[in-house]
N, C-alpha and C. Protein backbone atom coordinates (compact mmCIF):
# COMPACT_ATOMS: atom_id res chain seq x y z
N UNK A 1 4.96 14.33 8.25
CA UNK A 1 5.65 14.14 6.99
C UNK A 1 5.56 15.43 6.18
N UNK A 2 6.70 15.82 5.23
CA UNK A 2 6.91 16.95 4.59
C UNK A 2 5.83 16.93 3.74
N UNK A 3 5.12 18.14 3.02
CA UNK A 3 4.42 17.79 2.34
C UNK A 3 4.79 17.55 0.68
N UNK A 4 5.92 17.15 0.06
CA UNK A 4 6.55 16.82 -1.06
C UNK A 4 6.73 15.42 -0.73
N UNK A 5 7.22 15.35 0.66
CA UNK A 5 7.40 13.71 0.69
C UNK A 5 6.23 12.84 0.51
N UNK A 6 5.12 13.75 1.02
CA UNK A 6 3.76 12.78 1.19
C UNK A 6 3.28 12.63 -0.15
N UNK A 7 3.27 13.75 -0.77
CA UNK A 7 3.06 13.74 -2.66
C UNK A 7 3.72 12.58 -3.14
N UNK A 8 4.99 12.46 -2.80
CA UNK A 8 5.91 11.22 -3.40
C UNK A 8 5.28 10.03 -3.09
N UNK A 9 5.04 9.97 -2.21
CA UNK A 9 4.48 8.86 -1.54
C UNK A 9 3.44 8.16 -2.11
N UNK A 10 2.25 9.04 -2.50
CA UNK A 10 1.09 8.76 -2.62
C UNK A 10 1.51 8.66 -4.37
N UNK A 11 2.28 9.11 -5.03
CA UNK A 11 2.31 9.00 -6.60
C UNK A 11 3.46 7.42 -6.88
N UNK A 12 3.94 7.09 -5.48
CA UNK A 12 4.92 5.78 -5.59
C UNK A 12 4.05 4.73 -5.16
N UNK A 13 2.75 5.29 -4.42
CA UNK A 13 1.96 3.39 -4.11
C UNK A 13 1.30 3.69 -5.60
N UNK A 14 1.40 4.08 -6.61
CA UNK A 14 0.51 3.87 -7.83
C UNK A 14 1.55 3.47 -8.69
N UNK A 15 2.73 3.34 -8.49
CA UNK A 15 3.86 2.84 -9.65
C UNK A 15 4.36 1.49 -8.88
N UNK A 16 4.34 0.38 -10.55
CA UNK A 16 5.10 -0.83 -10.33
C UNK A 16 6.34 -0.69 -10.90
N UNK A 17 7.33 -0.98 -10.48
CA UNK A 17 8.47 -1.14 -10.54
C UNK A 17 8.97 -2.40 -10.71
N UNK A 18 9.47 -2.85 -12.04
CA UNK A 18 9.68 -3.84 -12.49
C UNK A 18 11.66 -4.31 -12.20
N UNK A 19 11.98 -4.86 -11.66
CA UNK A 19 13.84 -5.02 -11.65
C UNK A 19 14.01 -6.23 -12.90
N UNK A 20 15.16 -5.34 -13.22
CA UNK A 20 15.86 -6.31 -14.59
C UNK A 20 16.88 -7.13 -14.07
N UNK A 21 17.52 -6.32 -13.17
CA UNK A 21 18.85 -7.16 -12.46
C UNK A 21 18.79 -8.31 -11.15
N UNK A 22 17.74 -8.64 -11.21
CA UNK A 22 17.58 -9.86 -10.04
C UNK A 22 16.57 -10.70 -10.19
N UNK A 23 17.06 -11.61 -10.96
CA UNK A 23 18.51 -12.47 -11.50
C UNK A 23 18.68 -11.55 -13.22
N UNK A 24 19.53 -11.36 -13.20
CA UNK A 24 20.15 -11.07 -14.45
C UNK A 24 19.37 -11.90 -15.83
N UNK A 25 20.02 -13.22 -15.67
CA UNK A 25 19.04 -14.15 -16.23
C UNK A 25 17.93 -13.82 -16.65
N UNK A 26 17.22 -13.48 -15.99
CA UNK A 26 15.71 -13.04 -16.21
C UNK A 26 15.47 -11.70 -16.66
N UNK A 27 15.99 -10.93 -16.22
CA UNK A 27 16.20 -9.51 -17.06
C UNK A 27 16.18 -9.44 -18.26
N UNK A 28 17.56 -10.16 -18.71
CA UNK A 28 17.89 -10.30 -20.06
C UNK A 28 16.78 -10.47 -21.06
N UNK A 29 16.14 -11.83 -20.80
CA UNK A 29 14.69 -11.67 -21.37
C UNK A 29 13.87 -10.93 -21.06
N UNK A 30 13.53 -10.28 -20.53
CA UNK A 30 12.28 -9.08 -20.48
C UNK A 30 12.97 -8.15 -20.85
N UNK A 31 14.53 -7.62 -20.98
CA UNK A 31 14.94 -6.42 -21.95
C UNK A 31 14.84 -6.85 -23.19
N UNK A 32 15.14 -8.28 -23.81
CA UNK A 32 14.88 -8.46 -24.98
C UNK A 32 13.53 -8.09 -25.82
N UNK A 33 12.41 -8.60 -24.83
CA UNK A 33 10.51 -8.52 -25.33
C UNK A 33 10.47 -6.84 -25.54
N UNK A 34 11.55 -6.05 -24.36
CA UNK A 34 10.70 -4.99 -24.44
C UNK A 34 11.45 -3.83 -25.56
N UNK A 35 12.91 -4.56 -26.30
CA UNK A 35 13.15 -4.22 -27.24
C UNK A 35 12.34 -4.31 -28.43
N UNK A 36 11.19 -5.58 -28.27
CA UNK A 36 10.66 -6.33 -29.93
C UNK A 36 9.54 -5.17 -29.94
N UNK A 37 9.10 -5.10 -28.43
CA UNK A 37 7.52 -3.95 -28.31
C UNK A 37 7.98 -2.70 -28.50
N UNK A 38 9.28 -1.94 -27.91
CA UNK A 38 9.74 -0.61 -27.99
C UNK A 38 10.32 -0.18 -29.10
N UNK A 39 11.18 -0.82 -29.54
CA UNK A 39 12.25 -0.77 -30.35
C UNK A 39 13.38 -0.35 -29.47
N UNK A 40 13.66 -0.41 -27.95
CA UNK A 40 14.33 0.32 -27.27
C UNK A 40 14.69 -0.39 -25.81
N UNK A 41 15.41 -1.38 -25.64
CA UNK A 41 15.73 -1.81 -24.61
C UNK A 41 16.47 -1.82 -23.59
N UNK A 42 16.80 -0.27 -23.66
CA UNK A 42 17.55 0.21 -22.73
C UNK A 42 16.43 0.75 -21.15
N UNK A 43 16.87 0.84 -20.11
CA UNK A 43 16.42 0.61 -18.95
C UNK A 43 16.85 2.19 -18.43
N UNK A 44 15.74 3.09 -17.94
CA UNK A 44 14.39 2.44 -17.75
C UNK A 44 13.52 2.71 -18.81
N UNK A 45 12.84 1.85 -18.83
CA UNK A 45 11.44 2.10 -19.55
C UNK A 45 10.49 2.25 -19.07
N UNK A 46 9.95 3.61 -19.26
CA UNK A 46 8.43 4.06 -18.55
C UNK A 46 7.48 3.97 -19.54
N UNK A 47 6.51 3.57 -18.52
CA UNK A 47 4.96 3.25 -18.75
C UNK A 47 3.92 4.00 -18.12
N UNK A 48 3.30 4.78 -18.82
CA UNK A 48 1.77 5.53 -17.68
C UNK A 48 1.15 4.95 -18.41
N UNK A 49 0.11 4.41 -17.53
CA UNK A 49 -1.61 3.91 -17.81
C UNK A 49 -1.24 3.17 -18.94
N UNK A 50 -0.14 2.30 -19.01
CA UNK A 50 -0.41 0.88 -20.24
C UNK A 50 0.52 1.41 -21.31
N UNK A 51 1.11 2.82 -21.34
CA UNK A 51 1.12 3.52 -22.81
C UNK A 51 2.73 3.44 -22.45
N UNK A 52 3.79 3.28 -23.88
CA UNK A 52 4.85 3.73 -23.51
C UNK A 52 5.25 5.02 -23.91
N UNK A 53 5.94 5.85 -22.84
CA UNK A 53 6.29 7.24 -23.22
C UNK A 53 8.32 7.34 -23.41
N UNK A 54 8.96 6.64 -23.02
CA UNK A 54 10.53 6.31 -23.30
C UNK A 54 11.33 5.70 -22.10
N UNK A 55 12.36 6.79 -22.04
CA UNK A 55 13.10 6.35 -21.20
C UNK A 55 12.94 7.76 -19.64
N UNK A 56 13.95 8.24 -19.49
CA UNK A 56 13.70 9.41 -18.72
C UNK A 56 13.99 10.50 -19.32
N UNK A 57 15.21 10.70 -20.22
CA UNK A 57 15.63 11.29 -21.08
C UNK A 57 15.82 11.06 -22.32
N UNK A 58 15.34 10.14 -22.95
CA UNK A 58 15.30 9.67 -24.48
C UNK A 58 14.02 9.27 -24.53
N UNK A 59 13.69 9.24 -25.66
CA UNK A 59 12.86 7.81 -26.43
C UNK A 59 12.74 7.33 -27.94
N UNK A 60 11.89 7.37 -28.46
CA UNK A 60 11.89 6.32 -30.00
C UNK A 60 11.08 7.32 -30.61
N UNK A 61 10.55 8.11 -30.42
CA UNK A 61 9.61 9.03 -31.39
C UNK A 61 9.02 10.20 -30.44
N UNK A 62 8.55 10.80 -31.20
CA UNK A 62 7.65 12.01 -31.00
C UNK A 62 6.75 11.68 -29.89
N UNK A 63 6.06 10.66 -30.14
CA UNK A 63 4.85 10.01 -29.23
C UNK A 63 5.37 9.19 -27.79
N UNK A 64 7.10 9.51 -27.93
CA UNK A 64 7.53 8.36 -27.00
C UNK A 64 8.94 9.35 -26.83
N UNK A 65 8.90 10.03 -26.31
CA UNK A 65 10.30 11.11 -25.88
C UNK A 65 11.22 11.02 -24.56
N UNK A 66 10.37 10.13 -23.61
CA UNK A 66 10.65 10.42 -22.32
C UNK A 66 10.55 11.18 -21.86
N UNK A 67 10.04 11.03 -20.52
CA UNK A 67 9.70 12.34 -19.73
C UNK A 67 10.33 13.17 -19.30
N UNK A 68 11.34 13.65 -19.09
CA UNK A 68 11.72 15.40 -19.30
C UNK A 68 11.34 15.79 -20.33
N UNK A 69 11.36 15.37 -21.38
CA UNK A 69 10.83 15.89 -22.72
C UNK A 69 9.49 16.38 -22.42
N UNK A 70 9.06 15.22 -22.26
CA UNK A 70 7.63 15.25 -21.54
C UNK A 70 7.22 16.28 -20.83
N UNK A 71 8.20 16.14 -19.18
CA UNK A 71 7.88 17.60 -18.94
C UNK A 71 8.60 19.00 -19.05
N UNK A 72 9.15 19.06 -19.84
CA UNK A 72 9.23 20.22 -20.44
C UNK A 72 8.34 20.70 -21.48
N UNK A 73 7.59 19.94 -22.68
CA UNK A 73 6.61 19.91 -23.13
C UNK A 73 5.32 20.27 -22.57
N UNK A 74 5.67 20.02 -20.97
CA UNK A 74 3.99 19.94 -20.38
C UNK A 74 3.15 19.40 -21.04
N UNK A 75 3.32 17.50 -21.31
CA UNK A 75 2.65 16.98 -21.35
C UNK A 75 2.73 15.41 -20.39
N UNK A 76 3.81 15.84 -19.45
CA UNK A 76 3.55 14.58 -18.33
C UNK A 76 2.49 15.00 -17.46
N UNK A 77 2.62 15.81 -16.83
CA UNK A 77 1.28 15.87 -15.69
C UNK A 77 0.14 15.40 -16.26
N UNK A 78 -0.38 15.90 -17.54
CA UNK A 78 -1.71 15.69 -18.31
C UNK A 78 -1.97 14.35 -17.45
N UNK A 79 -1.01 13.50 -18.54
CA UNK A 79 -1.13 11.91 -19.12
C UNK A 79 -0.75 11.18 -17.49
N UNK A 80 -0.32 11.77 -16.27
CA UNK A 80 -0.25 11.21 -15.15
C UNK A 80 -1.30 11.23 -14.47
N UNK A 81 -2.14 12.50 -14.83
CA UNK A 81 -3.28 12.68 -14.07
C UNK A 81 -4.51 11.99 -14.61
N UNK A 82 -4.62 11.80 -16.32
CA UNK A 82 -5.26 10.90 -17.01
C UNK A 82 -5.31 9.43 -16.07
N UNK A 83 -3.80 8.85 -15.72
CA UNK A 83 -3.88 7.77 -15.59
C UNK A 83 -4.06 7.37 -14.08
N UNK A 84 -4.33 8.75 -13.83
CA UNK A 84 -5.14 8.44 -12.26
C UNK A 84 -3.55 8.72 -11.24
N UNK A 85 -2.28 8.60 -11.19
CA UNK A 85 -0.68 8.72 -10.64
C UNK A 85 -0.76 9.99 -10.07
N UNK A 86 -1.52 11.20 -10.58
CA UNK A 86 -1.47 12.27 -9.41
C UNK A 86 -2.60 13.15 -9.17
């Protein structure tokens, strides 16, 4: 195995991946909750170690930018490696 693929690998058995779209139905409510907790229920919503940081390219504040922000900031690796993901 390449060694980027194996990196991927090992940083994807530490992420849950939650689906909104199967059943729809059920989505709907868990985009709703995670509008009341985010202010932001647009998909995706990332989570390291419990904390929310946004979307991939957006988020709701300073403290919550999404990660390109993030890493361009150089402050995703930190908070990935904090949470044990790499």
């Amino acid at each position: 195995t390449h060694g980027l693929a194996f990196e991927s690998m090992k940083i994807l058995d530490k992420v849950t991946i939650v689906r909104l779209d199967d059943p729809w139905s059920e989505g709907n409510k868990l985009r709703a909750e995670l509008g009341k907790m985010t202010g932001k229920s647009s998909v995706p919503s990332i989570w390291i170690g419990g904390k929310y940081v946004g979307g991939y390219d957006a988020g709701v504040s300073d403290e919550a930018p999404g990660i390109v922000q993030m890493a361009f900031q150089g402050t995703l690796r930190p908070m990935l490696e904090e949470a044990g993901a790499v």
